[in-house]
C-alpha atoms as a PDB file:
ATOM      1  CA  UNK A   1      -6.799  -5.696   3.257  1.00  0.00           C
ATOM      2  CA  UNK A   2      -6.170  -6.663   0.069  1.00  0.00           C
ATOM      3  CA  UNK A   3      -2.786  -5.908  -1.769  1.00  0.00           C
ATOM      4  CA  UNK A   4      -1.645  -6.127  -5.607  1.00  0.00           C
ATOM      5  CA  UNK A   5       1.437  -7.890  -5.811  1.00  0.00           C
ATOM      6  CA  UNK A   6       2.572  -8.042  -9.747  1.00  0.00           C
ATOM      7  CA  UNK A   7      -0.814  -8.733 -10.892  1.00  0.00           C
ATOM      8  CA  UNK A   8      -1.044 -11.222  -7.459  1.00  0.00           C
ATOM      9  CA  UNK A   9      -3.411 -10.080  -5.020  1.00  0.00           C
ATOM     10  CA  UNK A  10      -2.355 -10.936  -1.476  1.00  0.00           C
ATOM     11  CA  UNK A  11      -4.961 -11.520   1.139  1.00  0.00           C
ATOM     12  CA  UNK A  12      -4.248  -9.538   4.338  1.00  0.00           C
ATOM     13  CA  UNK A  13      -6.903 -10.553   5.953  1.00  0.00           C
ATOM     14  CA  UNK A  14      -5.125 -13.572   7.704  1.00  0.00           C
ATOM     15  CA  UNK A  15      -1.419 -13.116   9.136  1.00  0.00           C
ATOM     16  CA  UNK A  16       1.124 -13.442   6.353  1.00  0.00           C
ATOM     17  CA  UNK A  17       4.776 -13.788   6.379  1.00  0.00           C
ATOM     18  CA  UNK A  18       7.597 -12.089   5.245  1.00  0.00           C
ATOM     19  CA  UNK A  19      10.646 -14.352   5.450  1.00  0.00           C
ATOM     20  CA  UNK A  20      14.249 -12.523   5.864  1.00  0.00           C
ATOM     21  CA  UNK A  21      17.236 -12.696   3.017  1.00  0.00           C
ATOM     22  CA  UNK A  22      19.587 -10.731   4.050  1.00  0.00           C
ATOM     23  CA  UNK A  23      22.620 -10.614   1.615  1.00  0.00           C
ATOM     24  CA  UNK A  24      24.765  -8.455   2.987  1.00  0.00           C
ATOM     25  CA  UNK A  25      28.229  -9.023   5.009  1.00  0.00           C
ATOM     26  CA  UNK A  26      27.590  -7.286   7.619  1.00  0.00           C
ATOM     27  CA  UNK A  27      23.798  -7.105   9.303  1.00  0.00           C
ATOM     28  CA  UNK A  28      23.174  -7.584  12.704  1.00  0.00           C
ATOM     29  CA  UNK A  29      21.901 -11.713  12.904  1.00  0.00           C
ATOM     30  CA  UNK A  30      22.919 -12.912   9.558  1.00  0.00           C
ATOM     31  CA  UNK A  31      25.819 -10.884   8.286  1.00  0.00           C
ATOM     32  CA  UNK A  32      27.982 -13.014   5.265  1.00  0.00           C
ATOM     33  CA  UNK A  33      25.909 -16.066   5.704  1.00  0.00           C
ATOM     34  CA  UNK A  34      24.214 -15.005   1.894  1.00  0.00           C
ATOM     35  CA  UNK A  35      26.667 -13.873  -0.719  1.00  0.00           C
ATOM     36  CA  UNK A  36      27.095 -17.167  -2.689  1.00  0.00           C
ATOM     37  CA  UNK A  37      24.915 -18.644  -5.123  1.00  0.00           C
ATOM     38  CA  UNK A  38      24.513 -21.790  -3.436  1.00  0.00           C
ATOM     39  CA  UNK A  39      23.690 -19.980   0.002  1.00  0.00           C
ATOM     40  CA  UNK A  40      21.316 -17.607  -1.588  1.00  0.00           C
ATOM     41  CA  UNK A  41      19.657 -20.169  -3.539  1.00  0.00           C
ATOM     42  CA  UNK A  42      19.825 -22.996  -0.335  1.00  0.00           C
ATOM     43  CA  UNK A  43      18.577 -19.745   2.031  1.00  0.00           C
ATOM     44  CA  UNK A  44      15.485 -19.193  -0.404  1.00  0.00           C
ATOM     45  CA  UNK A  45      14.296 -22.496  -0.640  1.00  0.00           C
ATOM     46  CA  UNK A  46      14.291 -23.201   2.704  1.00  0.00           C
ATOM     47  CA  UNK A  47      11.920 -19.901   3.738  1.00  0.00           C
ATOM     48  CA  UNK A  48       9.567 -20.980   0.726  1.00  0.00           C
ATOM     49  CA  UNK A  49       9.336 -24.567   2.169  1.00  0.00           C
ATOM     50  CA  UNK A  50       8.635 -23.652   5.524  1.00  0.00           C
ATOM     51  CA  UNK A  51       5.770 -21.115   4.220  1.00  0.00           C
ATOM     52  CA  UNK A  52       6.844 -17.736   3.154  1.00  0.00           C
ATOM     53  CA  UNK A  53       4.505 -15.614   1.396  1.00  0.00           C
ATOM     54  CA  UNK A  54       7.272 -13.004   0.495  1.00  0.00           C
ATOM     55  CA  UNK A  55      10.717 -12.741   0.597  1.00  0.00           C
ATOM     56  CA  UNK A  56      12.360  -9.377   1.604  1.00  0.00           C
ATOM     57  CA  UNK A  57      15.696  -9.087   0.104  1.00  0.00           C
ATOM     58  CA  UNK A  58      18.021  -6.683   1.541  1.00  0.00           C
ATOM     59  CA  UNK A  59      21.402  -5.102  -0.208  1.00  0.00           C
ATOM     60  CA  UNK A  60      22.560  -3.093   2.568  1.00  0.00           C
ATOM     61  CA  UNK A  61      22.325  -3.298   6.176  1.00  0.00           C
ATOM     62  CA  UNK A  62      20.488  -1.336   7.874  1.00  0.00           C
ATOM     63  CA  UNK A  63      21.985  -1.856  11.670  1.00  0.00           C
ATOM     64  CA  UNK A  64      22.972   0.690  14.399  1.00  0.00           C
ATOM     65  CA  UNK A  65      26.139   2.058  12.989  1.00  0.00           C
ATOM     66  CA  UNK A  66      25.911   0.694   9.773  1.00  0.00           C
ATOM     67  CA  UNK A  67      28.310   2.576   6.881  1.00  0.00           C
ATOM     68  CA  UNK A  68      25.697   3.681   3.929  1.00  0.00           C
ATOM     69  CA  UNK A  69      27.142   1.896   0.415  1.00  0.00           C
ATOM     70  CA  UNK A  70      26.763   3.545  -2.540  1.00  0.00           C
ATOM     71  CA  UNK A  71      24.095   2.752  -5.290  1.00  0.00           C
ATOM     72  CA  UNK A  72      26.262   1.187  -7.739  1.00  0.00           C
ATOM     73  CA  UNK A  73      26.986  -1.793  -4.827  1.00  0.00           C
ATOM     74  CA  UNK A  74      23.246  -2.103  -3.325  1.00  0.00           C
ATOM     75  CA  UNK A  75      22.667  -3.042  -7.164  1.00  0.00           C
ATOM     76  CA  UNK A  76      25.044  -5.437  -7.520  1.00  0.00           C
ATOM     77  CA  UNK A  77      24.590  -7.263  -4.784  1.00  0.00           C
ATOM     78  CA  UNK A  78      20.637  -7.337  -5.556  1.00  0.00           C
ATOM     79  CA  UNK A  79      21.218  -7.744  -9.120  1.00  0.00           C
ATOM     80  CA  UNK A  80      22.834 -11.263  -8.383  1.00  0.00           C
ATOM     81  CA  UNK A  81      20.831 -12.465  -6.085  1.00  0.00           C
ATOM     82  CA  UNK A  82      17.615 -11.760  -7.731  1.00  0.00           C
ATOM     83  CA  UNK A  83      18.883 -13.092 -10.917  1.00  0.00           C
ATOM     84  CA  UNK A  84      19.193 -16.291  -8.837  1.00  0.00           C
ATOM     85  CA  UNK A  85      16.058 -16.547  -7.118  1.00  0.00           C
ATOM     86  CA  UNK A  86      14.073 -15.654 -10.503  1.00  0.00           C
ATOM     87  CA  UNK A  87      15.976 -18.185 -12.218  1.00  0.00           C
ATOM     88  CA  UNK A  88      14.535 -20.656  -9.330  1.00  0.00           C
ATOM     89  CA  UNK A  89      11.146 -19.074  -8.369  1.00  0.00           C
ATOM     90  CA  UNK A  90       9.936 -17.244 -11.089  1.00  0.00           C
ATOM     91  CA  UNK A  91       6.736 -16.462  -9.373  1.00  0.00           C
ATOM     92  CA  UNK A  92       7.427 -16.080  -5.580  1.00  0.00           C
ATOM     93  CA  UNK A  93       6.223 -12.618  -4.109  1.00  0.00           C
ATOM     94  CA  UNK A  94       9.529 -10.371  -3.716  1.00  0.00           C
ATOM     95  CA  UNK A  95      10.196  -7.460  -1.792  1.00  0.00           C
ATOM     96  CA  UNK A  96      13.137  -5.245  -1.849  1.00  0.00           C
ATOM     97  CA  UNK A  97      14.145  -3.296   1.395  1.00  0.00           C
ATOM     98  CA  UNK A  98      15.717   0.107  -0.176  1.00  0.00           C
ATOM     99  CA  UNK A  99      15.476   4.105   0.422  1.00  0.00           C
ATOM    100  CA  UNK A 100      16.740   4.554  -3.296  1.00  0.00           C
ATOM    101  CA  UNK A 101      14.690   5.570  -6.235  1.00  0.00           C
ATOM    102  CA  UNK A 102      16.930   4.330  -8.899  1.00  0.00           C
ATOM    103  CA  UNK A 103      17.461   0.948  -7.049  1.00  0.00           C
ATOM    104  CA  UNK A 104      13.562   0.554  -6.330  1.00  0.00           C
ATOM    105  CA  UNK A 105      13.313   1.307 -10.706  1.00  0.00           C
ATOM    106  CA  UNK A 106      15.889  -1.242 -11.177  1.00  0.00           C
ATOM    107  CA  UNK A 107      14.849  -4.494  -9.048  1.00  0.00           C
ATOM    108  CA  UNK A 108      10.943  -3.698 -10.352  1.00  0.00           C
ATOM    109  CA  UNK A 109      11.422  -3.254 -13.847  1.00  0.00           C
ATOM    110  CA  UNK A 110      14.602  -6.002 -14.252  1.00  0.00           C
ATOM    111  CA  UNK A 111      13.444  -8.539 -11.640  1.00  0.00           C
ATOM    112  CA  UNK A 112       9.620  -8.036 -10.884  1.00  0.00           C
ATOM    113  CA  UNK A 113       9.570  -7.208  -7.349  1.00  0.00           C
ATOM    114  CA  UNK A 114       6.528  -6.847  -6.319  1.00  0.00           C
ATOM    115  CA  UNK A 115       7.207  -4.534  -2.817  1.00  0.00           C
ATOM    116  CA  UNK A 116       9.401  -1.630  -2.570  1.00  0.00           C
ATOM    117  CA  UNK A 117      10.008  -1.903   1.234  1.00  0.00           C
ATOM    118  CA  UNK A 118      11.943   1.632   2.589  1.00  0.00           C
ATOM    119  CA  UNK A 119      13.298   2.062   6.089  1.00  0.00           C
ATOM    120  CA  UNK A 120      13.308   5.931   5.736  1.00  0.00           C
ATOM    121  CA  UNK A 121       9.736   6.097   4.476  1.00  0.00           C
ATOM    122  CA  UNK A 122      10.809   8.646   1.452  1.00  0.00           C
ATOM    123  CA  UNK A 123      13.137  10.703   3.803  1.00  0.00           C
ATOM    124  CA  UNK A 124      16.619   9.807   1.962  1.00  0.00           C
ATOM    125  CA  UNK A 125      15.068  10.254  -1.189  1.00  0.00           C
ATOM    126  CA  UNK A 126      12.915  12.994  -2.835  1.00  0.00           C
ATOM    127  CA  UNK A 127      12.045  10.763  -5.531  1.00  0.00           C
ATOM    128  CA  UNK A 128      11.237   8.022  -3.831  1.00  0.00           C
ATOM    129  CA  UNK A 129       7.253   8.636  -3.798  1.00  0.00           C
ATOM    130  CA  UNK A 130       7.069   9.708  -7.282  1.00  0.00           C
ATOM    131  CA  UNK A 131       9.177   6.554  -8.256  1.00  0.00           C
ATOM    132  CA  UNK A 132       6.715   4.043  -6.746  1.00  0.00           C
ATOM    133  CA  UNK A 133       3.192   5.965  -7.678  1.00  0.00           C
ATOM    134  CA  UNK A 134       4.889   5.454 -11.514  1.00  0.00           C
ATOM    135  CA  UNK A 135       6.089   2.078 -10.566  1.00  0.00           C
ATOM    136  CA  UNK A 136       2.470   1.553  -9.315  1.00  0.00           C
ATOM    137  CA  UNK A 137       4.028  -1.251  -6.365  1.00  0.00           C
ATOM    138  CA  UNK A 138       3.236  -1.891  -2.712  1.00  0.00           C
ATOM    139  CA  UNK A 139       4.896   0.628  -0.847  1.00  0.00           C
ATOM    140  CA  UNK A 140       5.922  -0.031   3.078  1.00  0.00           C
ATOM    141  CA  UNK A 141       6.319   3.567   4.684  1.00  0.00           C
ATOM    142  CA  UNK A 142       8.830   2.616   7.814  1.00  0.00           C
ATOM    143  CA  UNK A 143       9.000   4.928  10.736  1.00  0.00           C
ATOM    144  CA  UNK A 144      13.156   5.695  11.338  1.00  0.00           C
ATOM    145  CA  UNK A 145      14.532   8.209  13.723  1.00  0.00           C
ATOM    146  CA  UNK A 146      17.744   9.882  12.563  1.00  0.00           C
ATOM    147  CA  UNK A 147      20.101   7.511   9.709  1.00  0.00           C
ATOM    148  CA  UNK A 148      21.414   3.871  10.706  1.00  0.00           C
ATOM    149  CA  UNK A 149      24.599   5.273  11.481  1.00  0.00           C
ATOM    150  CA  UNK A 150      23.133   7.558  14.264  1.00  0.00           C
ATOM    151  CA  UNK A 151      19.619   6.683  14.835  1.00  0.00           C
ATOM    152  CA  UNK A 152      20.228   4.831  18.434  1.00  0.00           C
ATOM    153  CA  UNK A 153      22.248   7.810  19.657  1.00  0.00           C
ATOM    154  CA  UNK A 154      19.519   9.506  22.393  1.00  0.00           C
ATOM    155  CA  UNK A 155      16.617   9.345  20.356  1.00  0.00           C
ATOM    156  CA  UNK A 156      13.543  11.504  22.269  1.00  0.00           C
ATOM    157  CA  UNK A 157      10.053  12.240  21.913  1.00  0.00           C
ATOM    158  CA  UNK A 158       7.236  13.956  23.144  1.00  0.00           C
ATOM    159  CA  UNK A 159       4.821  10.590  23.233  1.00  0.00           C
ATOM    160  CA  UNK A 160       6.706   7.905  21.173  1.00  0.00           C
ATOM    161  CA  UNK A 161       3.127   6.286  19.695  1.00  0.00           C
ATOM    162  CA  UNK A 162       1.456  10.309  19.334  1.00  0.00           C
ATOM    163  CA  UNK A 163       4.397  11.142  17.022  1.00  0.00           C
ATOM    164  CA  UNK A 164       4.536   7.737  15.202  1.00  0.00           C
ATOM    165  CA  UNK A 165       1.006   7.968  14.489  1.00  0.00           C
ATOM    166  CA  UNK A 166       1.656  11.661  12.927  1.00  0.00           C
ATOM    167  CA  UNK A 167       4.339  10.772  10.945  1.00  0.00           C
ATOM    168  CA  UNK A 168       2.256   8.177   9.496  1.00  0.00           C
ATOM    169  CA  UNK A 169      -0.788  10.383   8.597  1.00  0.00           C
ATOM    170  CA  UNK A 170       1.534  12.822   6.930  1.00  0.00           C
ATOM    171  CA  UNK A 171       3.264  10.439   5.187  1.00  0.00           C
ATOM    172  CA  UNK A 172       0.437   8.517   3.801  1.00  0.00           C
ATOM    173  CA  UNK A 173      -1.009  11.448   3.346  1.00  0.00           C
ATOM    174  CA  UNK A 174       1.295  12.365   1.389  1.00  0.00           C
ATOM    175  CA  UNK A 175       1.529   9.079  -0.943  1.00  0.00           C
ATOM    176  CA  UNK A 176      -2.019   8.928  -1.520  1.00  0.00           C
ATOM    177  CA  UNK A 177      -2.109  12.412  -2.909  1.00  0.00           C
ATOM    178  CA  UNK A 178       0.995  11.758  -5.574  1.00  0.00           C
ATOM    179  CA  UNK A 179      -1.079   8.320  -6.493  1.00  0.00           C
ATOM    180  CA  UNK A 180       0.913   5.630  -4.535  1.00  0.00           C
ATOM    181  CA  UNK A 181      -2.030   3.346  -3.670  1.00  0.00           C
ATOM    182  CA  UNK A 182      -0.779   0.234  -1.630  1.00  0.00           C
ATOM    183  CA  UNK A 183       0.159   1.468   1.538  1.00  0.00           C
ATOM    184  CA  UNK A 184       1.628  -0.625   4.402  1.00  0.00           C
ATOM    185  CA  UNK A 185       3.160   0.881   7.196  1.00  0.00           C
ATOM    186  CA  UNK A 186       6.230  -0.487   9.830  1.00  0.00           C
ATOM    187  CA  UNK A 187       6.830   1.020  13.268  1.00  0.00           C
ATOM    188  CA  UNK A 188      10.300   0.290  12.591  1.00  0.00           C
ATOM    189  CA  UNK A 189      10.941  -1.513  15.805  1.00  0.00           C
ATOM    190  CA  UNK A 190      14.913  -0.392  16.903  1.00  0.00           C
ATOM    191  CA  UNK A 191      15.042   2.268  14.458  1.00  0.00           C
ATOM    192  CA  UNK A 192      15.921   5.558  16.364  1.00  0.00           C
ATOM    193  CA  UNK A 193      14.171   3.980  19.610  1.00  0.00           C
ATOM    194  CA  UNK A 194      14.993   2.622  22.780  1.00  0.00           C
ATOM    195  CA  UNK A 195      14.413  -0.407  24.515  1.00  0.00           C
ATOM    196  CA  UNK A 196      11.664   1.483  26.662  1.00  0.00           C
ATOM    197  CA  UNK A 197       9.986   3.028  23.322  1.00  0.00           C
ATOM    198  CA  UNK A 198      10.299  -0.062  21.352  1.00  0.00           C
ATOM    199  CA  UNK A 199       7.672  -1.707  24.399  1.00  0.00           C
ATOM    200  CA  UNK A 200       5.631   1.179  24.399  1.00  0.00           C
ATOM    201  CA  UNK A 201       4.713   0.960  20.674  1.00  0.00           C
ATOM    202  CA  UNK A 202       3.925  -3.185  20.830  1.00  0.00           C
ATOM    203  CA  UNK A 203       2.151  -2.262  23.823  1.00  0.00           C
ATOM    204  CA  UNK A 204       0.164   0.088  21.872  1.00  0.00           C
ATOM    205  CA  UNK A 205       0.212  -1.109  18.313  1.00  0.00           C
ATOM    206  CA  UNK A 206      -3.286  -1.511  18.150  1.00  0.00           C
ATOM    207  CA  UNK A 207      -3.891   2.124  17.924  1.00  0.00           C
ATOM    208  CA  UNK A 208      -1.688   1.927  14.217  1.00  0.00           C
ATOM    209  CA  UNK A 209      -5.241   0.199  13.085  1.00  0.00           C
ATOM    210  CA  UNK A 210      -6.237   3.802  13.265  1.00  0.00           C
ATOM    211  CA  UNK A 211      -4.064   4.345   9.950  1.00  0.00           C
ATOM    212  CA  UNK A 212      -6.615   2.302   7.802  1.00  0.00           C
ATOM    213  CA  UNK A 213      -3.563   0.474   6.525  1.00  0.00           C
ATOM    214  CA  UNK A 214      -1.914  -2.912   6.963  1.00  0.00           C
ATOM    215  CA  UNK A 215       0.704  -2.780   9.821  1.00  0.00           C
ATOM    216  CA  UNK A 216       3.714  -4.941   9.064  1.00  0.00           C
ATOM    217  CA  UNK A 217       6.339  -5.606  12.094  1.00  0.00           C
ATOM    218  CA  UNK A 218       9.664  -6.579  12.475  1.00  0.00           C
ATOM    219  CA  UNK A 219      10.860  -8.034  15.629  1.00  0.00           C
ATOM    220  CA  UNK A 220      12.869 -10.905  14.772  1.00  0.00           C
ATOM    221  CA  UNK A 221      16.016 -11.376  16.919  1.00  0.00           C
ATOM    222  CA  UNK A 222      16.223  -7.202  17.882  1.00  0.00           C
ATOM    223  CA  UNK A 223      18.039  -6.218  20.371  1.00  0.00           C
ATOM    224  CA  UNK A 224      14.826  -4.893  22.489  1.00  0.00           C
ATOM    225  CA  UNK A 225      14.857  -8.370  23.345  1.00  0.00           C
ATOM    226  CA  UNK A 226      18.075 -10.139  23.593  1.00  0.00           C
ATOM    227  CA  UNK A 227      19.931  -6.952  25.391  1.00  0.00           C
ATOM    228  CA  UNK A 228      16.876  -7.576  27.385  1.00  0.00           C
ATOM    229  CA  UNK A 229      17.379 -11.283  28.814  1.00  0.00           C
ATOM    230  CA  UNK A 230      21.276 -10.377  28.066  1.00  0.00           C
ATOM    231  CA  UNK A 231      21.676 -12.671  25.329  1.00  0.00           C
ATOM    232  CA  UNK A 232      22.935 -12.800  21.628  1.00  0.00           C
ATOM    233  CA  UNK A 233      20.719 -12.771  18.937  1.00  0.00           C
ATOM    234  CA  UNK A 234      21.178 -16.150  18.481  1.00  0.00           C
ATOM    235  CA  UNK A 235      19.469 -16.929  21.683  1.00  0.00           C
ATOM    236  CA  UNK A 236      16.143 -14.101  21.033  1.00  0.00           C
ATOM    237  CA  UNK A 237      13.817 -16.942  19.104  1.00  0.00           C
ATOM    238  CA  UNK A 238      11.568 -17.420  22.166  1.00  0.00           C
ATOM    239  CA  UNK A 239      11.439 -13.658  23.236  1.00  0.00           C
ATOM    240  CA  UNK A 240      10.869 -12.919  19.240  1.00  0.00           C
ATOM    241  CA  UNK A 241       8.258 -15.364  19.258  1.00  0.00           C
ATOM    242  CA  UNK A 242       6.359 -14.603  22.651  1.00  0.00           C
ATOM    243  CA  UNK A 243       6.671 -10.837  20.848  1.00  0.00           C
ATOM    244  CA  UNK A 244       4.851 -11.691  17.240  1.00  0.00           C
ATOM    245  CA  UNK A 245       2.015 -13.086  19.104  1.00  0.00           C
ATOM    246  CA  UNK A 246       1.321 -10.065  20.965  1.00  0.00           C
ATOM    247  CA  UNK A 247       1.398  -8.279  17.697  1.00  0.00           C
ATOM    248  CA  UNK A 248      -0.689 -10.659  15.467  1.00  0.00           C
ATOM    249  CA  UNK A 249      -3.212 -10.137  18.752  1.00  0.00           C
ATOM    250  CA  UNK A 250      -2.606  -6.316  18.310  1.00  0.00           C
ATOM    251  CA  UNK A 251      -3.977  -6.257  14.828  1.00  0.00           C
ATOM    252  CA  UNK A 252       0.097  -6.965  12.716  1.00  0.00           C
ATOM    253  CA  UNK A 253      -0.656  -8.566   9.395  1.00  0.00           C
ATOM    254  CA  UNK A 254       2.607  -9.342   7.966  1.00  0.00           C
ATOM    255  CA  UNK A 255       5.358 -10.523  10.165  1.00  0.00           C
ATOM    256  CA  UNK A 256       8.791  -9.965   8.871  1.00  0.00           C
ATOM    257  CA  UNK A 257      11.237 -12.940  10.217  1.00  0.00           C
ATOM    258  CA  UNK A 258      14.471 -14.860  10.168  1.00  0.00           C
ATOM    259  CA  UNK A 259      12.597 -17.695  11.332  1.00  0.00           C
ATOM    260  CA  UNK A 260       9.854 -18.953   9.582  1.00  0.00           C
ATOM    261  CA  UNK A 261       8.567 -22.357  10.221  1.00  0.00           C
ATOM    262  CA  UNK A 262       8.614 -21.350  14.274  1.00  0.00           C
ATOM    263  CA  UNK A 263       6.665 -18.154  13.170  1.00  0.00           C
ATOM    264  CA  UNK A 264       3.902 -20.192  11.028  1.00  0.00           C
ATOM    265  CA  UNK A 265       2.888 -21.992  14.117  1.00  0.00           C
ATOM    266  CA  UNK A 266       2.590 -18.891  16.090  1.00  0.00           C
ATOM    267  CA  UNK A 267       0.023 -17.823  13.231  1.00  0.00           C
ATOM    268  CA  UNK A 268      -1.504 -21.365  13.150  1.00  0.00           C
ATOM    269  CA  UNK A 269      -2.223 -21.045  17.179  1.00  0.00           C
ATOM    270  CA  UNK A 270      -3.197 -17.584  17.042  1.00  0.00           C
ATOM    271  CA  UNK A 271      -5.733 -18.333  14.259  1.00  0.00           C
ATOM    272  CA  UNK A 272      -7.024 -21.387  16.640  1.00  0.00           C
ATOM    273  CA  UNK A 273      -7.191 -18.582  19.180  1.00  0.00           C
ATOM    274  CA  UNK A 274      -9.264 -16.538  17.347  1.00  0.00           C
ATOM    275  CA  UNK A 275     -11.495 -18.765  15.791  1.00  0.00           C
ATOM    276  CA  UNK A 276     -12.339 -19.928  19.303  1.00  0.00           C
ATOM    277  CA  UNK A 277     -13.073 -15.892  20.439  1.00  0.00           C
ATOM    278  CA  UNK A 278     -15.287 -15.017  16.842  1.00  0.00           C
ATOM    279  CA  UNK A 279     -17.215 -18.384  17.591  1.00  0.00           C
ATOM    280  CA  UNK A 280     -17.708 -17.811  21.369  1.00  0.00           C
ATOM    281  CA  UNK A 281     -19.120 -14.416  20.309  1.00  0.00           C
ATOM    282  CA  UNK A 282     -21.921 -15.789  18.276  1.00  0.00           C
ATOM    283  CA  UNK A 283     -23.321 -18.254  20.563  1.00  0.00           C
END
């Protein structure tokens, strides 16, 4: 449980957090809030003060319906914002959320990110697994149904956890055999599911323990909970809260979030909670 992070080795063996930077103009929660140095720099701070152990920095968004940008864009917009955060944290934990080869080459050799994080789990690029196994980075192998721009239009399947759980064996599988050897895997909680399958896979996420491999889950602010209650996701921190404890209890050891000061003291309670259940055990 144990990854290598740029020569850092990050202990998975207690909940960790992966705080949100999203600096595009047009994602779902956060959309234009980080495109300026002073908001990118302000925006980083702030999730390192309140206890990040990574940031994920994302170029393009990733949305139902999003438009795909091209390569040349994704890195320029991560190109300037990783400049600034290096600048200001030289030795913070970074992740990069991309399905490109050449852009997962760029932001690890230029700016030392230590994840490659990619929503299609090598599907929208061939090179993608050789890339990281030579990059020799952490490697988070996301679950997505169809592309952003269509992956919410009827999405189906035989047994929503059965075919997740397939897909991951392949795939890991797969990376293990080409040399890629930090392996984390996402669900992918809203990508090419509905409401219905996004509660069926919390419901059973302890069954992705069978994968041998750190589960990481994103749930902030998705719509499987505010079209839920009929809110915005402005108004989803309780439901995404009330949701990350039923993962961390379902075996989730990173938590990716918009909010992370509120999620630290869901870990700090769960941790309480589970200290309490190991002691109870051996008396």
């Amino acid at each position: 449980m144990t990854i290598n992070c740029s020569g850092q080795l990050l202990d998975l063996s207690e909940p960790k957090i992966a705080g949100i930077l999203n600096i595009t103009p047009d994602s779902f929660y956060d959309g234009g809030k980080y495109t300026s140095e002073q908001s990118i720099s302000k925006r980083t701070k702030k999730l390192i003060d309140e206890g990040a152990d990574i940031i994920d920095v994302g170029a393009f968004s990733s949305r139902p319906g999003a438009k795909l940008i091209s390569v040349k864009e994704e890195k320029k917009r991560l190109q300037f914002a990783l400049e600034i955060i290096r600048k200001l944290y030289p030795e913070i934990i970074l992740s990069v959320d991309t399905y490109r080869s050449e852009t997962a080459k760029f932001v690890v050799n230029n700016f030392n990110v230590a994840v490659i994080n990619d929503i299609s789990g090598g599907n929208f690029d061939e090179k993608m697994f050789e890339t990281v196994a030579n990059l020799q980075v952490p490697y988070i192998i996301m679950h997505m149904s169809g592309t952003p721009e269509n992956m919410q239009k009827n999405p189906k399947y035989n047994d929503v956890v059965k075919d997740l759980l397939k897909f991951f064996s392949e795939k890991i599988n797969q990376a293990n055999k080409i040399g890629i050897n930090d392996i984390l895997i996402d669900p992918g909680f809203g990508f090419g599911k509905t409401i219905e399958h996004n509660y069926q896979i919390l419901n059973k996420l302890e069954l992705f323990q069978m994968a041998e491999r750190p589960v990481l889950v994103g749930l902030s602010r998705k719509s499987m909970i505010y079209k839920l209650i009929n809110e915005t996701p402005e108004n989803a921190l309780p439901g995404t809260l009330a949701l990350n404890m039923i993962a961390l209890q379902k075996g989730a050891s990173i938590l990716r979030v918009h909010d992370v000061k509120e999620t630290k003291q869901v870990i700090t309670v769960y941790k309480k909670l589970k200290q309490c259940a190991d002691s109870g055990e051996n008396h």
